[in-house]
Protein backbone atom coordinates (compact mmCIF):
# COMPACT_ATOMS: atom_id res chain seq x y z
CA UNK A 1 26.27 20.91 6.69
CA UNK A 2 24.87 17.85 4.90
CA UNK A 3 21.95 17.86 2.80
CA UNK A 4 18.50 15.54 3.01
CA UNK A 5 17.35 13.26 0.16
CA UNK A 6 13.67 12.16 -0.14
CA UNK A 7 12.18 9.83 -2.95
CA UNK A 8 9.02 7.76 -3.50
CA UNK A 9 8.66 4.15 -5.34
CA UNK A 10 6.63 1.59 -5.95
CA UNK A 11 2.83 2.06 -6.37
CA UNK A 12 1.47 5.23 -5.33
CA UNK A 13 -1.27 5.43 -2.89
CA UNK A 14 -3.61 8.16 -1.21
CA UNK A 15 -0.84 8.58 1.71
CA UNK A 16 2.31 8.73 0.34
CA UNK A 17 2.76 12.13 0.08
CA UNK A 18 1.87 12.85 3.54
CA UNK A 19 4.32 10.89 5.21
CA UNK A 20 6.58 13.35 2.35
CA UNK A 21 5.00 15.91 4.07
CA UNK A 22 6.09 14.25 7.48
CA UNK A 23 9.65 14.31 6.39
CA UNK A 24 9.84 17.65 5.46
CA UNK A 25 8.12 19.03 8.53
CA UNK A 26 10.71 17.28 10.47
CA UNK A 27 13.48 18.73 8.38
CA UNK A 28 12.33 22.42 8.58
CA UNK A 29 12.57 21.87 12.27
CA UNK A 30 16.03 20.78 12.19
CA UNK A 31 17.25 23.90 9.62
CA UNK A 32 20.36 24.43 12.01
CA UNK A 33 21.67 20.40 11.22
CA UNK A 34 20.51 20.52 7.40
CA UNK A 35 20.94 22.49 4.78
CA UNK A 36 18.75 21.87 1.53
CA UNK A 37 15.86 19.44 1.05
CA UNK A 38 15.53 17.78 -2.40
CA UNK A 39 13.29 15.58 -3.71
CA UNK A 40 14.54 13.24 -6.37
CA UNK A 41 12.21 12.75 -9.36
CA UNK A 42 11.47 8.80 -10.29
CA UNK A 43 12.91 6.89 -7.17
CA UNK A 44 15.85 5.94 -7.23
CA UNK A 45 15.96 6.27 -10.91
CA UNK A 46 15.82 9.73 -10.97
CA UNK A 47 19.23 9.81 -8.43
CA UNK A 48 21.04 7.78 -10.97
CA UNK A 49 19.57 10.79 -13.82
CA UNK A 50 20.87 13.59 -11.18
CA UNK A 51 16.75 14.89 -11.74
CA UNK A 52 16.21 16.27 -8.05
CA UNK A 53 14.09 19.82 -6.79
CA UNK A 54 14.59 21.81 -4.31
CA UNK A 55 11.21 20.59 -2.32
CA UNK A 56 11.45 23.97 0.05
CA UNK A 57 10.83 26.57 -2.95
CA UNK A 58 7.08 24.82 -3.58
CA UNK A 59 6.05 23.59 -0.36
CA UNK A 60 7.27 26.10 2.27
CA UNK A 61 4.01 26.69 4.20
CA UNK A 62 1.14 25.27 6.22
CA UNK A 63 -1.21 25.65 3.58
CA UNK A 64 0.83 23.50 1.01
CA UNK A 65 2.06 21.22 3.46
CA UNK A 66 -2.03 20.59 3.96
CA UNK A 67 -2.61 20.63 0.20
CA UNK A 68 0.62 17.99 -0.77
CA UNK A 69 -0.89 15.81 2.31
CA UNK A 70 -3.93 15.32 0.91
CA UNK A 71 -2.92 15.07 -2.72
CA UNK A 72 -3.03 11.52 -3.91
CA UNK A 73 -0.18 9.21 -5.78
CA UNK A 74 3.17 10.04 -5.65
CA UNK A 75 4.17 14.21 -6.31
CA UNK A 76 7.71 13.02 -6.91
CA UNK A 77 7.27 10.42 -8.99
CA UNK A 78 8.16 6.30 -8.89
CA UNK A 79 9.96 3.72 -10.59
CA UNK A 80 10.16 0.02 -10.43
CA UNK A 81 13.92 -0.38 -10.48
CA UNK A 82 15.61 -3.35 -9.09
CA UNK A 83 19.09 -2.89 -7.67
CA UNK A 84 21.46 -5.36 -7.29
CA UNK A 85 23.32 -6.76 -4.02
CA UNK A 86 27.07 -5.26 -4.11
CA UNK A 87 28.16 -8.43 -5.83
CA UNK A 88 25.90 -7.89 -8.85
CA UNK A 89 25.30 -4.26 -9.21
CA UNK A 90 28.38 -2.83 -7.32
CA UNK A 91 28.83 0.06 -9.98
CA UNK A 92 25.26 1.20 -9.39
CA UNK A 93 26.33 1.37 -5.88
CA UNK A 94 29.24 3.53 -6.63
CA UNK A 95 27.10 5.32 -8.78
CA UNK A 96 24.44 6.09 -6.14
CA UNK A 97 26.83 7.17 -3.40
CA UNK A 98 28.70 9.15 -6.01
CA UNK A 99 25.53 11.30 -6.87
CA UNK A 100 25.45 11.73 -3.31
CA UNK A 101 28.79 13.17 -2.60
CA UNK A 102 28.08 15.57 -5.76
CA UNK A 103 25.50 17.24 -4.05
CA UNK A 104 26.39 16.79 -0.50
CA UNK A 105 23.73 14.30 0.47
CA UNK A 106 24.13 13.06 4.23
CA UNK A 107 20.69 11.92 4.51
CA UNK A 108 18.23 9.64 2.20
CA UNK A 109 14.54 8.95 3.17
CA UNK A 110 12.69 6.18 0.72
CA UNK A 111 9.43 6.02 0.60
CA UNK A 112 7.88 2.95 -0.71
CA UNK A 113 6.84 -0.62 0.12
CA UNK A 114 8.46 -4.08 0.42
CA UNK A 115 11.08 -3.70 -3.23
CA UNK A 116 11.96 -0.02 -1.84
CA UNK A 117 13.00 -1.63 1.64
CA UNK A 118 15.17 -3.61 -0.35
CA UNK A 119 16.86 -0.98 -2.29
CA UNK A 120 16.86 0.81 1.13
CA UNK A 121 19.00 -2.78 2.86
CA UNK A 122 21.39 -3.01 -0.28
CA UNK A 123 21.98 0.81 -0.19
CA UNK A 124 22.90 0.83 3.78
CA UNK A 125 24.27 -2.75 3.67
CA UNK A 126 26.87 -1.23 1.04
CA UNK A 127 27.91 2.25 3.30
CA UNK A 128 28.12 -0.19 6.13
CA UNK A 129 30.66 -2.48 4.55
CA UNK A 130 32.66 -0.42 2.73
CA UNK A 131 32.69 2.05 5.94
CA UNK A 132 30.66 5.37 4.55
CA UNK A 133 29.27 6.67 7.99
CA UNK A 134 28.71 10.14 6.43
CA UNK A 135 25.20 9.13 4.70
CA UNK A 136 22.68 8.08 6.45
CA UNK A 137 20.42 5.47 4.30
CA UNK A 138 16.37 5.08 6.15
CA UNK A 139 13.36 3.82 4.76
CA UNK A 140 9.62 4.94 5.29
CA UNK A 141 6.72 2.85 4.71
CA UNK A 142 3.84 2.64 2.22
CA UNK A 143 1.84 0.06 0.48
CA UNK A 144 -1.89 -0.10 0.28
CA UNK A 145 -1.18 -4.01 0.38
CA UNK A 146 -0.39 -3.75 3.93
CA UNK A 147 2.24 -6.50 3.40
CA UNK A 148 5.79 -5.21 5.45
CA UNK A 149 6.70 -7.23 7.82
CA UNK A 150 7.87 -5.28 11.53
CA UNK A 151 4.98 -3.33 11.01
CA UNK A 152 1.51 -3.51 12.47
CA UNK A 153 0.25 -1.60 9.65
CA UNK A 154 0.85 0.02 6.35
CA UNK A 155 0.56 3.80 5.27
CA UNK A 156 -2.16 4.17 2.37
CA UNK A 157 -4.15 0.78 3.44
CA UNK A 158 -6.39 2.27 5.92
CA UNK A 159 -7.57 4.52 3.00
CA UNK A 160 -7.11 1.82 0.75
CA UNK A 161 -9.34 -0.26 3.00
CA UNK A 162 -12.11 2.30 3.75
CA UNK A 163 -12.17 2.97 -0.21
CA UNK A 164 -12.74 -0.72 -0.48
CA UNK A 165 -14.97 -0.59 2.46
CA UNK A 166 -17.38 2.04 1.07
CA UNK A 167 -17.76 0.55 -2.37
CA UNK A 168 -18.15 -2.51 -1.18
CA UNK A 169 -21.62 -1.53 0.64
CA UNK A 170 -22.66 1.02 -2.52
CA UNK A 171 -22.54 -1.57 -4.64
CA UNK A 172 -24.01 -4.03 -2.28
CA UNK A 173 -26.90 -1.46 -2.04
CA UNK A 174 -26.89 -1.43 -5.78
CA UNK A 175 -27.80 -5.07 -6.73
CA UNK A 176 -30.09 -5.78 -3.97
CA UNK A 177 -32.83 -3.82 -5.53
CA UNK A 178 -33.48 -6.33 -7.89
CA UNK A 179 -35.06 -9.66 -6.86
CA UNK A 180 -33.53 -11.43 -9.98
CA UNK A 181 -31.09 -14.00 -9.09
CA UNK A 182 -27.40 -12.35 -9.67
CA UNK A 183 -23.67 -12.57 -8.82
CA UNK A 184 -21.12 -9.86 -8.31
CA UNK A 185 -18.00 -10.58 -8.24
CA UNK A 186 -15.69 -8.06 -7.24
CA UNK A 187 -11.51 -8.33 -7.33
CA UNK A 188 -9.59 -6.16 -5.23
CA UNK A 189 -5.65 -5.70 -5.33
CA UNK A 190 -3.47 -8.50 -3.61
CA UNK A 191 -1.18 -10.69 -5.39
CA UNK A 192 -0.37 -13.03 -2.34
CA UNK A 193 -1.98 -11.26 0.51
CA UNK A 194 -5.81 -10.79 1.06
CA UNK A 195 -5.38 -7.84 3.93
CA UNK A 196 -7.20 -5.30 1.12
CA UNK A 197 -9.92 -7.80 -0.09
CA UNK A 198 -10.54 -8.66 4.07
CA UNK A 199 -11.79 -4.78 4.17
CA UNK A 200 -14.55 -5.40 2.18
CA UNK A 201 -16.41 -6.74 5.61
CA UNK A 202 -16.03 -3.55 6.91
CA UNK A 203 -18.91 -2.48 4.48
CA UNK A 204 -21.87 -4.36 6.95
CA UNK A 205 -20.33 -1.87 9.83
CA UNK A 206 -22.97 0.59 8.61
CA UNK A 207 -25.82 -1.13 8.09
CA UNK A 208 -25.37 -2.93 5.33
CA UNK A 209 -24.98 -6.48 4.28
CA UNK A 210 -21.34 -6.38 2.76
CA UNK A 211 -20.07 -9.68 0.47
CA UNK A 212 -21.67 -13.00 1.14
CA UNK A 213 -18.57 -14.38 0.18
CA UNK A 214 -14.88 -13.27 0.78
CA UNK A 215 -11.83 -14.97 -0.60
CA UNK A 216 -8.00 -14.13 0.59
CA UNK A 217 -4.93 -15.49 -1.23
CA UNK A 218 -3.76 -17.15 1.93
CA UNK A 219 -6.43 -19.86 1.20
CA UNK A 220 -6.44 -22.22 -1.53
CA UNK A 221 -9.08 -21.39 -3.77
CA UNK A 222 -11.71 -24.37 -4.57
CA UNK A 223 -13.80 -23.85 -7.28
CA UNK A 224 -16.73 -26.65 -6.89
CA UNK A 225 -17.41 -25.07 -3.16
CA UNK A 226 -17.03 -21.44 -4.60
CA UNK A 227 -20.05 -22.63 -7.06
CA UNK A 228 -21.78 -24.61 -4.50
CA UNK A 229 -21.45 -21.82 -1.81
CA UNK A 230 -23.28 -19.80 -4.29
CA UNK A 231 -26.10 -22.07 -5.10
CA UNK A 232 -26.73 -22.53 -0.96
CA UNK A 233 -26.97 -18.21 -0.83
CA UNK A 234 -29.46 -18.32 -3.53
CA UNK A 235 -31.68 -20.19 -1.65
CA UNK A 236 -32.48 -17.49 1.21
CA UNK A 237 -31.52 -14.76 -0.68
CA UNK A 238 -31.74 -13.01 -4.51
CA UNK A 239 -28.33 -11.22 -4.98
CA UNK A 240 -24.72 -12.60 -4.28
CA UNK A 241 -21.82 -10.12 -3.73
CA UNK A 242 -18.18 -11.49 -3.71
CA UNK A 243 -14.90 -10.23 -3.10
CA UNK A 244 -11.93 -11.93 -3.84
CA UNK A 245 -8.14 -11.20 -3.84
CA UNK A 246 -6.60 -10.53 -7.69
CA UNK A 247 -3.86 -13.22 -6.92
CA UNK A 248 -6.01 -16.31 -5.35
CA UNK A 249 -4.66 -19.32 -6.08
CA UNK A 250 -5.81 -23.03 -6.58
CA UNK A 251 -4.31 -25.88 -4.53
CA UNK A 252 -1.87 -26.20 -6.58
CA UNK A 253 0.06 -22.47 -6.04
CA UNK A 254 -1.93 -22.06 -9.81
CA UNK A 255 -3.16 -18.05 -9.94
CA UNK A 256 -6.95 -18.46 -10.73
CA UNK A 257 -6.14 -15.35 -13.25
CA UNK A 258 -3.13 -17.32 -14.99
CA UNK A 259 -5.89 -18.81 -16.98
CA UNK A 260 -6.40 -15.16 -19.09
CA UNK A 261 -3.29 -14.16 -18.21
CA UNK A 262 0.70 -13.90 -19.77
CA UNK A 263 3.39 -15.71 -18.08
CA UNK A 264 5.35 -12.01 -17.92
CA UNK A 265 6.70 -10.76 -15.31
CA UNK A 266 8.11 -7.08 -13.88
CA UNK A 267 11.81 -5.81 -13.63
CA UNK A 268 11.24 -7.72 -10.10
CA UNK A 269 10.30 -11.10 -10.93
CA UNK A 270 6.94 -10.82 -10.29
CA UNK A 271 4.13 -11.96 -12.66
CA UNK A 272 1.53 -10.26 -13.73
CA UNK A 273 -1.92 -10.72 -12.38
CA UNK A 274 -5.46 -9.61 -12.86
CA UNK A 275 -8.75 -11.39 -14.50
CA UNK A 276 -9.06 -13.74 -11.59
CA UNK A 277 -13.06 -11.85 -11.50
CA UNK A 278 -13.27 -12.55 -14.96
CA UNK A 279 -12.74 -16.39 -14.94
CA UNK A 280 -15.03 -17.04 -12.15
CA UNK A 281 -17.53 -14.84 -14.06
CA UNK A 282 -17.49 -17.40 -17.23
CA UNK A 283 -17.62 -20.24 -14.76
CA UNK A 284 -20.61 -19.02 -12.63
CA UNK A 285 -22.53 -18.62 -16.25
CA UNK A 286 -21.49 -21.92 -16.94
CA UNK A 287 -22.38 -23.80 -14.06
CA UNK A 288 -25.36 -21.69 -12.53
CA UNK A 289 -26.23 -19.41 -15.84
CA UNK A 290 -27.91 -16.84 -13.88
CA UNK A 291 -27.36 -13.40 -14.32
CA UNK A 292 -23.70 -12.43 -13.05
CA UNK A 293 -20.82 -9.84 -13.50
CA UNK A 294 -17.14 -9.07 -12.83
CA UNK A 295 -15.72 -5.75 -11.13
CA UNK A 296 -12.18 -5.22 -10.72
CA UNK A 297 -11.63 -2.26 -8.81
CA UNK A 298 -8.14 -1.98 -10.00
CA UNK A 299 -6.39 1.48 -9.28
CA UNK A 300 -9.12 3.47 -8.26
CA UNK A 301 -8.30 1.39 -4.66
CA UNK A 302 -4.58 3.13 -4.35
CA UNK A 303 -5.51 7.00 -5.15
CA UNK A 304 -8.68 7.88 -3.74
CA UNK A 305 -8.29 10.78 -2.15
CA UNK A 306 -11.73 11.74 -1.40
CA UNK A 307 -12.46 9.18 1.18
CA UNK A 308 -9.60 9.41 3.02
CA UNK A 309 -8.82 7.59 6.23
CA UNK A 310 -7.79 11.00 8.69
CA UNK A 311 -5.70 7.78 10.72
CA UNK A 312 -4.20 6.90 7.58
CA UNK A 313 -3.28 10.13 7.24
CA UNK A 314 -1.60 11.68 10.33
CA UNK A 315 -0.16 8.22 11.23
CA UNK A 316 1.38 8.38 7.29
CA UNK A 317 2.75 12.21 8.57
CA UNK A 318 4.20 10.35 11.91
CA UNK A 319 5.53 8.09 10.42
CA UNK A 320 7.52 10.21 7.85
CA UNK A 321 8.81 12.73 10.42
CA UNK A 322 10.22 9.21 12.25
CA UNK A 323 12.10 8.52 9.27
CA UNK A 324 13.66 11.61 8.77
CA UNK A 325 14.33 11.69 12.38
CA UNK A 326 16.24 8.47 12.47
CA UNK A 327 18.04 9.56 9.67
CA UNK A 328 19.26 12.73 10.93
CA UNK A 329 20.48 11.20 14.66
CA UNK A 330 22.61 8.84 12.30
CA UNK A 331 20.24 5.50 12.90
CA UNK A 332 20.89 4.20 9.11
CA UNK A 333 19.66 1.18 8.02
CA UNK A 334 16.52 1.18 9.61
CA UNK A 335 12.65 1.57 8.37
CA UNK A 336 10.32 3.51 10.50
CA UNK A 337 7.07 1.51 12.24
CA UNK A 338 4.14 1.33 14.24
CA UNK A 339 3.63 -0.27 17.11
CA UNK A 340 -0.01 -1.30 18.27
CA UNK A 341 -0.53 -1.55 21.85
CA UNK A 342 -4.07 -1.90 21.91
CA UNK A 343 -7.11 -1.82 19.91
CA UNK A 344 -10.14 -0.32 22.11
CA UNK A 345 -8.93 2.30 23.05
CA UNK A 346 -6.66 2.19 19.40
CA UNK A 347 -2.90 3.17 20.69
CA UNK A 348 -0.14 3.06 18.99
CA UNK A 349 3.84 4.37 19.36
CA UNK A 350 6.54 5.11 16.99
CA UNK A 351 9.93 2.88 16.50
CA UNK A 352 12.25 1.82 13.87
CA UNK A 353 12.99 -2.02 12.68
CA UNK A 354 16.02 -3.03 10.95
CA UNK A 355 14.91 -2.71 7.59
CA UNK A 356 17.16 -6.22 6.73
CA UNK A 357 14.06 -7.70 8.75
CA UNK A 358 11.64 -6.28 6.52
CA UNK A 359 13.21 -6.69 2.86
CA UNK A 360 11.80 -9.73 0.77
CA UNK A 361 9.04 -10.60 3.71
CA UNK A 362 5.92 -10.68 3.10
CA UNK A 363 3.37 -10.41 6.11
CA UNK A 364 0.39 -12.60 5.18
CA UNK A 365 -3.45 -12.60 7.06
CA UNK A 366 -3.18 -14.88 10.08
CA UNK A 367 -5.03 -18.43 8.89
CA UNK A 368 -7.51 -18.48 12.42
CA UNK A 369 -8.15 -14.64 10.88
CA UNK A 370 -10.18 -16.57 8.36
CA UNK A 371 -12.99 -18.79 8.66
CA UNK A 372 -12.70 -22.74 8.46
CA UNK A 373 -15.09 -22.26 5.11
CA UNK A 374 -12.01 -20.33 3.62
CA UNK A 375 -14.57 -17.29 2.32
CA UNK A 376 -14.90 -14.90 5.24
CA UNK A 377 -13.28 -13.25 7.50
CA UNK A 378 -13.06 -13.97 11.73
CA UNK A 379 -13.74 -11.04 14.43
CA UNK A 380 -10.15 -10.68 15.12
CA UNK A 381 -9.75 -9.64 11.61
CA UNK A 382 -12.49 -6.54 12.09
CA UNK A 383 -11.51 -5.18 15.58
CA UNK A 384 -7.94 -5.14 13.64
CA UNK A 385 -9.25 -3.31 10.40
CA UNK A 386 -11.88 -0.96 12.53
CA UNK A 387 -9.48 1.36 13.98
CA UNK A 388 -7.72 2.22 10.49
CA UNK A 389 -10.45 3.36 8.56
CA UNK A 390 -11.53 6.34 11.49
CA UNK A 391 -12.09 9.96 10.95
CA UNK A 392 -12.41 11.71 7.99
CA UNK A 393 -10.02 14.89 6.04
CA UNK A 394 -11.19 18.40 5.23
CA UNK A 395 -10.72 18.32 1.27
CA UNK A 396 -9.86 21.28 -0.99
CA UNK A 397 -11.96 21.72 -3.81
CA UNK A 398 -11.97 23.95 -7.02
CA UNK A 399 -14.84 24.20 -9.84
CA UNK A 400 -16.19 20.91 -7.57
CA UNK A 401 -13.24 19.23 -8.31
CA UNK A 402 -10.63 17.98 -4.92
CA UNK A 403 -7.77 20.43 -5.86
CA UNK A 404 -4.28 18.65 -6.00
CA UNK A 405 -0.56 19.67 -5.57
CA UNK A 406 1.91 19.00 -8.51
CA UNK A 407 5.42 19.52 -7.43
């Protein structure tokens, strides 16, 4: 009897842990084709480092399963490791499936978002090739980016987006008390996809007035209209809200941020990027010089728990227990997904992609998505974003605190 392998990488989000939770309650159902659970510590570093639990001694009920679902960031740990193809890292390989045969792995569920498919493609691309049909290699979804391609949406972004969402119209309620002219500008997570920064309309779908201006990364970012747009606000109203994405760019492919930023870069190649609020700030003093100020929400957006989506949630569950299922019927090399079928009333079903048609692709906004202006967002972008935001969770709390798992 072979045992199951779960992990989580990449950056945590407010879901993660319950599509963990949908892998093990899809495992405890199949006790008679498994034998233990573990959960290795740090991704796919903390396989190489042999540091795995035994995930059934803490969460072995319905009231921890609850708990660990609704627990925010990642209860085993991540990593930002980049593995190798077989050419380049084929002794990490060995290594990996090695670990595997020590303690009698058939089945490994990853958790994470577009790098973790990747380690998922080399790791299955590898057993297929060199014939291992004994371990069984899946990946399950996550990124509040909302970026995989194959996938209609991302577990963590609908709570990603209705975090954005709600702040969004707090602190639109905020500066509109004041009839001194102002500008907030407001950066929300996205290096080359706007998807998080879009859900920052959803903030007028309660009354309020949301951003006046909205900028996604999949629009080339022109600084005399950004300043002029501003100047043609001020002229009906007092207060201007904006929310852009941390990685626009200029027409160039230039990040606006590159300007107070490093040219270093992660273990993957990519740079790092954040300030973009903070340069427009010292350009809107400079050209306008009224009053104005820069926000970046930075990682309060990924973890917080208490304003979770309940969709984001028990899709994030669904999906996990459709990882571990493929896994277990032998489908290996696969990532788990969601299929919309429509939006009023929102349906969905669950299949599995090839995940060598998700690694390395990026799923970008739709251009018509966004207005001709290049700082808003079309319809067709709402009635998309609507649905995933829905329903609310029942949260734990202790001393007025929401209470947490740590595995």
């Amino acid at each position: 009897m072979k045992n199951l392998l779960v992990a989580q990488s990449g950056g945590p989000t407010a879901a993660i842990n319950s599509t963990l939770v949908g892998v093990l309650t899809y495992a405890y159902t199949k006790k008679g084709d498994i034998g233990k659970v573990y959960g290795a510590i740090n991704g796919i570093e903390g396989v190489f480092e042999e540091k795995f639990i035994d995930i059934t001694e803490k969460v072995k009920d319905t009231e921890s399963m609850n708990l660990l679902s609704n627990t925010p960031s990642s209860a085993l740990g991540s990593c930002r490791y980049k593995l190798g193809d077989k050419k380049e890292d084929e002794e990490k390989l060995k290594d990996i499936i090695a670990v595997f045969r020590k303690y009698n792995i058939g089945y490994f569920v990853y958790i994470g978002g577009n790098d973790s498919m990747d380690t998922v493609y080399k790791l299955a691309a590898y057993c297929e090739l060199n014939k291992i049909d004994d371990i069984k290699v899946v990946g399950a979804p996550k990124t509040i980016d909302n970026d995989l391609a194959k996938i209609d949406h991302c577990p963590g972004f609908g709570s990603a987006a209705k975090y954005v969402a709600t702040t969004f119209a707090e602190i639109e309620r905020d500066i509109s008390v004041y009839n001194t002219k102002s500008v907030t500008i407001v950066e929300v997570m996205g290096r080359n996809v706007g998807w998080l920064t879009a859900a920052s309309a959803l903030s007028k779908q309660a009354g309020g007035n949301g951003p006046s201006l909205i900028y996604l990364c999949e629009s080339d970012f022109d600084m005399d209209n950004f300043i002029e747009s501003i100047k043609n606000i001020f002229k009906t109203k007092s207060n201007v809200l904006v929310a852009i994405s941390e990685g626009i760019k200029n027409k160039d492919g230039r990040y606006i941020s590159e300007e107070v930023q490093s040219d270093m870069v992660d273990s993957f190649g990519h740079k790092y990027i954040s300030g973009a609020a903070r340069v427009l700030e010292e350009v809107v003093r400079k050209e306008i010089g009224c009053k104005v100020r820069s926000i970046e929400l930075n990682l309060m957006q990924r973890c917080s728990a208490h304003i979770l989506s309940r969709t984001d949630i028990e899709e994030s569950k669904l999906l996990g227990m459709k990882a571990c299922q493929c896994a277990i019927d032998g489908n290996a090399g696969v990532m788990a997904t969601i299929i919309r079928k429509s939006n009023n009333p929102y349906e969905i079903e669950l299949s599995s992609v090839p995940v060598s048609e998700v690694a390395n692709i990026e799923k970008k906004v739709p251009l018509h998505w966004i207005n001709k202006e290049g700082n808003g967002v079309q319809q067709e972008m709402i009635d998309y974003l609507l649905p995933l935001i829905q329903g609310e969770v029942e949260i734990e709390y202790r001393n007025g605190i929401p209470k947490h798992m740590i595995l």
